[in-house]
Protein backbone atom coordinates (compact mmCIF):
# COMPACT_ATOMS: atom_id res chain seq x y z
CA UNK A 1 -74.47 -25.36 -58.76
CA UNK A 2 -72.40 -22.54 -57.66
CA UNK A 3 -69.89 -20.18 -59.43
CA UNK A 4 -67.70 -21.92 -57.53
CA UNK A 5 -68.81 -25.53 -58.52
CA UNK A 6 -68.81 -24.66 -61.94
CA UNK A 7 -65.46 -23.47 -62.23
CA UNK A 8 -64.12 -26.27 -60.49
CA UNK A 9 -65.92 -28.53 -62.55
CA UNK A 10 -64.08 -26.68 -65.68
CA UNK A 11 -60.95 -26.95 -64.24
CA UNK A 12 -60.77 -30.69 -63.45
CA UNK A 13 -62.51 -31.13 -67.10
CA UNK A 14 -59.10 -29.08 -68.38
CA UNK A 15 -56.69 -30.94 -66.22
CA UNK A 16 -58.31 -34.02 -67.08
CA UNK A 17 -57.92 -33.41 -71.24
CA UNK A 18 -54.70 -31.97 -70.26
CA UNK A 19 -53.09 -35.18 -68.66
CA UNK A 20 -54.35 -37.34 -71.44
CA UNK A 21 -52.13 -34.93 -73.38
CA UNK A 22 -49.28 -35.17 -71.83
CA UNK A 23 -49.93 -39.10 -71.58
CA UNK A 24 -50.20 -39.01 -75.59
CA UNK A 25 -46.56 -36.46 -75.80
CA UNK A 26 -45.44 -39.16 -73.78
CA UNK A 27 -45.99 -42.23 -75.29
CA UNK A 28 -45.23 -40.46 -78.89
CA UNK A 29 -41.96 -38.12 -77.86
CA UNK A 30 -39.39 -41.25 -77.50
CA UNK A 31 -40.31 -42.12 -80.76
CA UNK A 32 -40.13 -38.67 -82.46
CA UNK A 33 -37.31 -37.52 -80.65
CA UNK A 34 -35.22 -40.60 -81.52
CA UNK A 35 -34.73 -39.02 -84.96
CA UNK A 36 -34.79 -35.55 -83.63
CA UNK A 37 -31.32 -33.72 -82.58
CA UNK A 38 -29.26 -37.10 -82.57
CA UNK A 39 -26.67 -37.03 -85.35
CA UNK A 40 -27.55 -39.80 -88.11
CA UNK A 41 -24.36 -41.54 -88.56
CA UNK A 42 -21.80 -40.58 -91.14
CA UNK A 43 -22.18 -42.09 -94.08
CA UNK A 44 -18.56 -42.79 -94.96
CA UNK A 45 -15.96 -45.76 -96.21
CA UNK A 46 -12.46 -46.16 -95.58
CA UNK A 47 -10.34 -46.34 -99.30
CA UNK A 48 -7.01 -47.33 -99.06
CA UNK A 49 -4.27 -47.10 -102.52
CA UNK A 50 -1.10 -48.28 -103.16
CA UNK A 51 1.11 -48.14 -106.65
CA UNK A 52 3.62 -50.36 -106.36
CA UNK A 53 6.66 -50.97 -108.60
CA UNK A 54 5.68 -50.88 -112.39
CA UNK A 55 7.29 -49.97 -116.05
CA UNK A 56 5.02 -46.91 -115.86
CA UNK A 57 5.73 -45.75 -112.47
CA UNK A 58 9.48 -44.65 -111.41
CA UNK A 59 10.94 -46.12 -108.32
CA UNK A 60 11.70 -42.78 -107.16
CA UNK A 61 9.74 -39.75 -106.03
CA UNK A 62 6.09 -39.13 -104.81
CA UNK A 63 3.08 -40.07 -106.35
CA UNK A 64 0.03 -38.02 -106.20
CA UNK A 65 -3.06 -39.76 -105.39
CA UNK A 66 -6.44 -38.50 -105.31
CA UNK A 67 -10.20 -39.78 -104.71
CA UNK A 68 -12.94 -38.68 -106.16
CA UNK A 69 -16.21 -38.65 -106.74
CA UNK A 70 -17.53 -37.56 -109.78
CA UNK A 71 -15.66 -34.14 -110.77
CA UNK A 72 -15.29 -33.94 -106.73
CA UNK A 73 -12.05 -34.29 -105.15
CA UNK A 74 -12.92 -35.56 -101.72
CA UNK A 75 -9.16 -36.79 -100.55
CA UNK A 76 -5.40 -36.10 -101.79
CA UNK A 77 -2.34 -37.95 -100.55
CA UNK A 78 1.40 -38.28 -101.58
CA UNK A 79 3.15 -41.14 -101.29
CA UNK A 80 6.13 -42.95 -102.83
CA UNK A 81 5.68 -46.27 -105.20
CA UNK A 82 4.53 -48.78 -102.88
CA UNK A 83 3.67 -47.23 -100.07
CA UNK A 84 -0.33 -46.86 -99.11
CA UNK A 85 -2.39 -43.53 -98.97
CA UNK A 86 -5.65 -44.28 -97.26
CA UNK A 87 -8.76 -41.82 -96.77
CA UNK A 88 -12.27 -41.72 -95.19
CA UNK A 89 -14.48 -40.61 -97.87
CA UNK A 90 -18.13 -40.04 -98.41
CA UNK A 91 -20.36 -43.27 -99.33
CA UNK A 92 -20.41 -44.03 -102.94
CA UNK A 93 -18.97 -44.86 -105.36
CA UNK A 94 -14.99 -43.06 -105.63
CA UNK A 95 -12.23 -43.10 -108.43
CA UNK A 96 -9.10 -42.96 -107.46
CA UNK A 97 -6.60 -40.96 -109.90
CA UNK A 98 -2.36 -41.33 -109.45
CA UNK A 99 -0.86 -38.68 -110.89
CA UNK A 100 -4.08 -37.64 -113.09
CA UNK A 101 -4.58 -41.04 -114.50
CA UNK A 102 -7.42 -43.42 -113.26
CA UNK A 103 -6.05 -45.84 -111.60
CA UNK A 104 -9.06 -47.69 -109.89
CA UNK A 105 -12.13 -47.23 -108.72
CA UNK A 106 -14.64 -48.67 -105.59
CA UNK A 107 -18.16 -49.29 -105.44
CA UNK A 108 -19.21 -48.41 -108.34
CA UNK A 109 -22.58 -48.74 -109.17
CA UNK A 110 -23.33 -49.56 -105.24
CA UNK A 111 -27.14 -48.07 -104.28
CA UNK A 112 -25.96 -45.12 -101.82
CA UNK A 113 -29.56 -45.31 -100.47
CA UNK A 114 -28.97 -49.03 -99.16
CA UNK A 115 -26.04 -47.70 -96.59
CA UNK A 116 -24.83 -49.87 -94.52
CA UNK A 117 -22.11 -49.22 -92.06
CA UNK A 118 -19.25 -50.63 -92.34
CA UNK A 119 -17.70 -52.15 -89.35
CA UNK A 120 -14.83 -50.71 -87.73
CA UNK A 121 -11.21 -51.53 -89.17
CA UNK A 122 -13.21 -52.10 -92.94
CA UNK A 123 -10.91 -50.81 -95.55
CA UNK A 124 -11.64 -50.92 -99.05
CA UNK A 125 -7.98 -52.01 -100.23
CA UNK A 126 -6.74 -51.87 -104.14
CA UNK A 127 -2.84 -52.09 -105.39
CA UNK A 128 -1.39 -52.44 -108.57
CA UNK A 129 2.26 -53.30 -109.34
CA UNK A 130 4.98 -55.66 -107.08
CA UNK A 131 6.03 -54.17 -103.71
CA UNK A 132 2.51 -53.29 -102.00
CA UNK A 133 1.39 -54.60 -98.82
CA UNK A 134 -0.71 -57.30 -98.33
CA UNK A 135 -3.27 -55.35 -96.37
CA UNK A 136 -3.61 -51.46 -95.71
CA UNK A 137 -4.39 -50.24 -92.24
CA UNK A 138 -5.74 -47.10 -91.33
C-alpha cells in the first residue's frame, strides 16, 4: 500500500467514526437540549383577597393587605373594605395578612415539588365579611 493509500484509508476510518458521532449528537441533542436554554415555566398562583364589611373592619379608609410566605413578603396591595387585591405569587403555600393580622391563608401544606400549572384565569379566591364579590378576576 502506498503513503497515499494509507492515509486515505485513515481518513475515511476518521470520517467514518466521525459521522457515527454526529449520528449519536443527533439522535441525543433534541433530547438534551429540550431542557437546555428553554425557560422552565414559572412556578406561580394567582391569590386574590377581599375584606368585606365587618365589626372589626371600618367602612372607611384603605386596608393594607399583604401575602406572604413565611417571613417573606412576596405582594402588598391597598384597597378599601370590600374591594379585591389580587397578586401572582410564587407556588406554595402564602398567608395573607390585612392590616398585620392573619387573615387567611392558601395551600397550605400543598407539596411544592408536585407543581402543577394552573390553567389560565385560576384564581385562588378568599373573602371574609358582607359586601365582597362573588368571584375575583385578575
Amino acid at each position: 500500500m502506498t503513503a497515499q493509500g494509507v492515509r486515505n484509508h485513515g481518513l475515511f476510518r476518521c470520517s467514518r467514526a466521525a459521522s457515527g458521532t454526529v449520528v449519536a449528537v443527533l439522535l441525543l441533542c433534541p433530547s438534551a437540549l429540550a431542557g437546555c436554554g428553554s425557560p422552565e415555566e414559572p412556578r406561580v398562583q394567582q391569590v386574590a383577597y377581599c375584606q368585606g364589611h365587618s365589626s372589626d373592619i371600618p367602612d372607611s379608609g384603605f386596608l393594607h393587605v399583604e401575602f406572604r410566605q413565611g417571613t417573606t413578603i412576596v405582594a402588598t396591595g391597598s384597597v378599601s373594605t370590600g374591594g379585591v387585591v389580587a397578586a401572582e405569587v410564587p407556588w406554595g403555600a402564602t398567608q395573607i395578612y390585612v392590616d398585620g393580622v392573619l387573615a387567611g391563608e392558601v395551600n397550605e401544606g400543598v407539596d411544592t415539588d408536585a407543581y402543577h400549572s394552573p390553567a389560565p384565569g385560576d384564581v385562588t379566591y378568599v373573602r371574609s365579611g358582607e359586601g365582597c364579590p362573588e368571584t375575583a378576576s385578575m
